[in-house]
C-alpha atoms as a PDB file:
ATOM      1  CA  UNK A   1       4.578  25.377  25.058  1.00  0.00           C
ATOM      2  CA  UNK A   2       6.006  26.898  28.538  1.00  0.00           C
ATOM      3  CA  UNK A   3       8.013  29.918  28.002  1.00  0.00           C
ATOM      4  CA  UNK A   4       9.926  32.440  30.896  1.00  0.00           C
ATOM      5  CA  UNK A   5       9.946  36.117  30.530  1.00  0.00           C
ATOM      6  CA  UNK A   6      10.770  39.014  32.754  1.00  0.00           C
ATOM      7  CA  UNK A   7       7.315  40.383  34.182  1.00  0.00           C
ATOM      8  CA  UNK A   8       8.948  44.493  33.628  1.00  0.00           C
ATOM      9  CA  UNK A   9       9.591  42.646  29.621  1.00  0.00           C
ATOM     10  CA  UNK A  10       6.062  44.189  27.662  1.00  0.00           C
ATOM     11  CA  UNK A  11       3.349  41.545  27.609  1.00  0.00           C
ATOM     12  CA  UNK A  12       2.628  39.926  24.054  1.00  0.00           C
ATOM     13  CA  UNK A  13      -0.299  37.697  22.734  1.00  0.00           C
ATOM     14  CA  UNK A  14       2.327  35.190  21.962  1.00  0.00           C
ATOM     15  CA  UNK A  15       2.649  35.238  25.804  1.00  0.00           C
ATOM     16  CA  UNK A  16      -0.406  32.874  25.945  1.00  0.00           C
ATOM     17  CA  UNK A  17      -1.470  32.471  29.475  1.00  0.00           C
ATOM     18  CA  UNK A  18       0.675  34.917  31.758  1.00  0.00           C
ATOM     19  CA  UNK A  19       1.379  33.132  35.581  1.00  0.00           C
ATOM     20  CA  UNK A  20       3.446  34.992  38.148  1.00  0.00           C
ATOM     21  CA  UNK A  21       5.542  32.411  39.923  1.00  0.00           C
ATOM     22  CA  UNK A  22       7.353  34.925  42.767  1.00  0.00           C
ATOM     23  CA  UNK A  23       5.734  35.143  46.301  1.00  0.00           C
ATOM     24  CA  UNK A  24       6.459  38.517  46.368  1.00  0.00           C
ATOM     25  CA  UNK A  25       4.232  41.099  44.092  1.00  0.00           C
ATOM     26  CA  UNK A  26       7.094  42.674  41.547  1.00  0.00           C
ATOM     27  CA  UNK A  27       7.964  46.382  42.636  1.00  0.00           C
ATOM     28  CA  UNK A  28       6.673  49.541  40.815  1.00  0.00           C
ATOM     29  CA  UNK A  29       4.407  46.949  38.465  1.00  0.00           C
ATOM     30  CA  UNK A  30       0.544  47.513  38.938  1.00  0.00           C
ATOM     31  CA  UNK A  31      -1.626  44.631  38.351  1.00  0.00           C
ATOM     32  CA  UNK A  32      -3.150  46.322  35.398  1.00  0.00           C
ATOM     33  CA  UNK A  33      -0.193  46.085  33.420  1.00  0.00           C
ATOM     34  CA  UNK A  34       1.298  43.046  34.852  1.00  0.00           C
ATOM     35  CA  UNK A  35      -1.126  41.194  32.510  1.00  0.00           C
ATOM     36  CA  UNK A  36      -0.790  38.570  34.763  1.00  0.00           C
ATOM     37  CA  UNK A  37      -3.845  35.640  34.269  1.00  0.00           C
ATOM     38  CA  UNK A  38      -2.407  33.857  37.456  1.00  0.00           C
ATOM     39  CA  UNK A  39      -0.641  34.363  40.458  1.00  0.00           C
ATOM     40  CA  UNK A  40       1.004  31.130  41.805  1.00  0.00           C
ATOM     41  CA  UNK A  41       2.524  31.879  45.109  1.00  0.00           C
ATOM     42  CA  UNK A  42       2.662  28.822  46.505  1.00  0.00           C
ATOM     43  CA  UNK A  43       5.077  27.484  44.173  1.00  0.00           C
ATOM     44  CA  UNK A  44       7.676  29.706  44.531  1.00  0.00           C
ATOM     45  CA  UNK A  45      10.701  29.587  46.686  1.00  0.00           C
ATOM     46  CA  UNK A  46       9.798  29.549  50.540  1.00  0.00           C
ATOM     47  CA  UNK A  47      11.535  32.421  51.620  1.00  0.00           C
ATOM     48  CA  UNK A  48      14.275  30.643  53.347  1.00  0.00           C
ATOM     49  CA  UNK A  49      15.492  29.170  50.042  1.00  0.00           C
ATOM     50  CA  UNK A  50      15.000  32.745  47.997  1.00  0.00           C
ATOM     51  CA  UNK A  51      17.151  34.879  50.802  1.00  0.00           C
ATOM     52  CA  UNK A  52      19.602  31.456  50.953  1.00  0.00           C
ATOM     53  CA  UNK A  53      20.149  31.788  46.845  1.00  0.00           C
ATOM     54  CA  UNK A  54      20.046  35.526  46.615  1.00  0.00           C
ATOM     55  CA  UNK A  55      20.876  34.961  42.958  1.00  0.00           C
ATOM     56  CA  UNK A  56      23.864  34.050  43.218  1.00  0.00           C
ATOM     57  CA  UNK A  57      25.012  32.052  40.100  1.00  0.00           C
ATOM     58  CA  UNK A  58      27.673  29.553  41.620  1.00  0.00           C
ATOM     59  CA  UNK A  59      24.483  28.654  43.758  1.00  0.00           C
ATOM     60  CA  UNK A  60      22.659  28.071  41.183  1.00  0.00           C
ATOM     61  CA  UNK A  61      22.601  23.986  40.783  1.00  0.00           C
ATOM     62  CA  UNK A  62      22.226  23.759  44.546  1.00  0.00           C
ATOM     63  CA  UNK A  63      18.740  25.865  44.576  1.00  0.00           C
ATOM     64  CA  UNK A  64      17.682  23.950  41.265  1.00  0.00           C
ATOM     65  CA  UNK A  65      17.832  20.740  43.559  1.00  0.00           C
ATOM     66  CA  UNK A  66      16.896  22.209  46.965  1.00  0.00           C
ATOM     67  CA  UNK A  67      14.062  24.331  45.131  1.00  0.00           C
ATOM     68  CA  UNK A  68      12.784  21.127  43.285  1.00  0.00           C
ATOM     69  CA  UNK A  69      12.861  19.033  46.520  1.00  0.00           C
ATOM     70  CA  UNK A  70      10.812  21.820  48.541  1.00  0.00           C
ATOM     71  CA  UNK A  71       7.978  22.041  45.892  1.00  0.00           C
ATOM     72  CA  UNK A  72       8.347  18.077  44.827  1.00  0.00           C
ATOM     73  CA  UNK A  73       4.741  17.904  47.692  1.00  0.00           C
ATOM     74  CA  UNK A  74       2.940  20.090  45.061  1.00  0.00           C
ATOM     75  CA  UNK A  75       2.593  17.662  42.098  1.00  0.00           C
ATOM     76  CA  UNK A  76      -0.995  18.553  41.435  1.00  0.00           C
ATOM     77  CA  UNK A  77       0.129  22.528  40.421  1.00  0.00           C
ATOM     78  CA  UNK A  78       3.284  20.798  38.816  1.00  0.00           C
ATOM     79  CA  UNK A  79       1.206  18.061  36.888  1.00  0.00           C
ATOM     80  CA  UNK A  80      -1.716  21.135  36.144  1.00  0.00           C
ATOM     81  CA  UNK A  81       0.963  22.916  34.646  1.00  0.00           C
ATOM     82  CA  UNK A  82       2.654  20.820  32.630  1.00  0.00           C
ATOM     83  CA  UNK A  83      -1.057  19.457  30.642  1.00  0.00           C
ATOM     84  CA  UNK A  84      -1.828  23.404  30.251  1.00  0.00           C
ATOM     85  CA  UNK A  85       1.256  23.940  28.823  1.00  0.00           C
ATOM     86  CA  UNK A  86       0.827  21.133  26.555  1.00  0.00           C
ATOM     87  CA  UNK A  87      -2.322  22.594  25.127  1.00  0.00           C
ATOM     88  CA  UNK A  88      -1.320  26.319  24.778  1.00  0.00           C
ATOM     89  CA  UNK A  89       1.268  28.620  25.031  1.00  0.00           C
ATOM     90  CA  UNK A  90       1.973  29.362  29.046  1.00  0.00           C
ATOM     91  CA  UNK A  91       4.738  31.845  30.505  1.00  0.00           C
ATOM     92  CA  UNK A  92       5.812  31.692  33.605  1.00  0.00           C
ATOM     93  CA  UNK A  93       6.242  35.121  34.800  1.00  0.00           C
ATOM     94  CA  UNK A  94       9.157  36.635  37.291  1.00  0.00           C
ATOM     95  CA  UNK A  95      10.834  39.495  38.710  1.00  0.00           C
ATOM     96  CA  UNK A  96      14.568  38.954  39.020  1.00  0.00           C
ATOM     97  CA  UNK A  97      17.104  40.488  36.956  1.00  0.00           C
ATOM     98  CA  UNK A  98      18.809  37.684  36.244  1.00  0.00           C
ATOM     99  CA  UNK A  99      17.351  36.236  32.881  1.00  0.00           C
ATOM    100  CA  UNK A 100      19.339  32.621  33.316  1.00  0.00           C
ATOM    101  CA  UNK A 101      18.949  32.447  37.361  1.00  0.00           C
ATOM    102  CA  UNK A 102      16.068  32.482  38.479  1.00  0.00           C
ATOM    103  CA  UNK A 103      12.729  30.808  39.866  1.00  0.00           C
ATOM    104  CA  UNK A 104      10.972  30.657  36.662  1.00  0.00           C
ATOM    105  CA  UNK A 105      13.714  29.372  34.557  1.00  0.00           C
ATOM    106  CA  UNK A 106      14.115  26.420  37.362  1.00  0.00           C
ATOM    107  CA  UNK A 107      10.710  25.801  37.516  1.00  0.00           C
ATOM    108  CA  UNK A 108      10.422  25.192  33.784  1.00  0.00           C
ATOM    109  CA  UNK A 109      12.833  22.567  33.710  1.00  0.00           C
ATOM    110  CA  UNK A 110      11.154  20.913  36.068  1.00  0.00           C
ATOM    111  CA  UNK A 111       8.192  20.822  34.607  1.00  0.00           C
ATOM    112  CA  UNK A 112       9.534  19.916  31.465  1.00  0.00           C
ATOM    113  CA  UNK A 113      11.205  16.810  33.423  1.00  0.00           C
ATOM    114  CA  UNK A 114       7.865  15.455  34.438  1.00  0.00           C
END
């Protein structure tokens, strides 16, 4: 099962396996309590495309498709994810304040459209 929650949202055991997904490190979090059992950098946004989208909602089905071409040459983490996530529970962990654009929630469908 691959989930999306808010890294500053408590941790849970439901959470399964916990994988940051921002190339950034969240602000005020310390690793300790990020409870974070991954930190995938390289498939998140390039910084280009994060400072482009700036979560802005009526961008939001352009980034899906420009974010999805620019990490479309990283199948391997893609395809890794998607059989872990078939086994056990993974979340895909992010920053943003926006619960419905973001990253992780992109990156999940895309996954699930493998």
């Amino acid at each position: 099962m691959l989930k999306v929650k808010r890294i500053y949202e408590t941790a849970s055991s439901e959470d399964g396996k916990r994988i940051l997904v921002d190339r950034l490190w969240p602000r005020g979090i310390k690793k300790e309590k990020a409870e974070v059992g991954e930190w995938l950098k390289e498939i998140a946004p390039s910084d280009e495309l994060r400072k482009w989208f700036a979560h802005d909602p009526s961008k939001w089905q352009a980034f899906k498709t420009k974010y999805a071409h620019e990490i479309g040459g990283k199948s391997d983490l893609l395809q890794r994810l998607r059989k872990e996530s078939g086994k056990a529970t993974v979340t895909l962990v992010y920053s943003a304040k926006d619960n419905e654009h973001n990253n992780a929630v992109a990156l999940k469908e895309i996954i699930e459209q493998l």
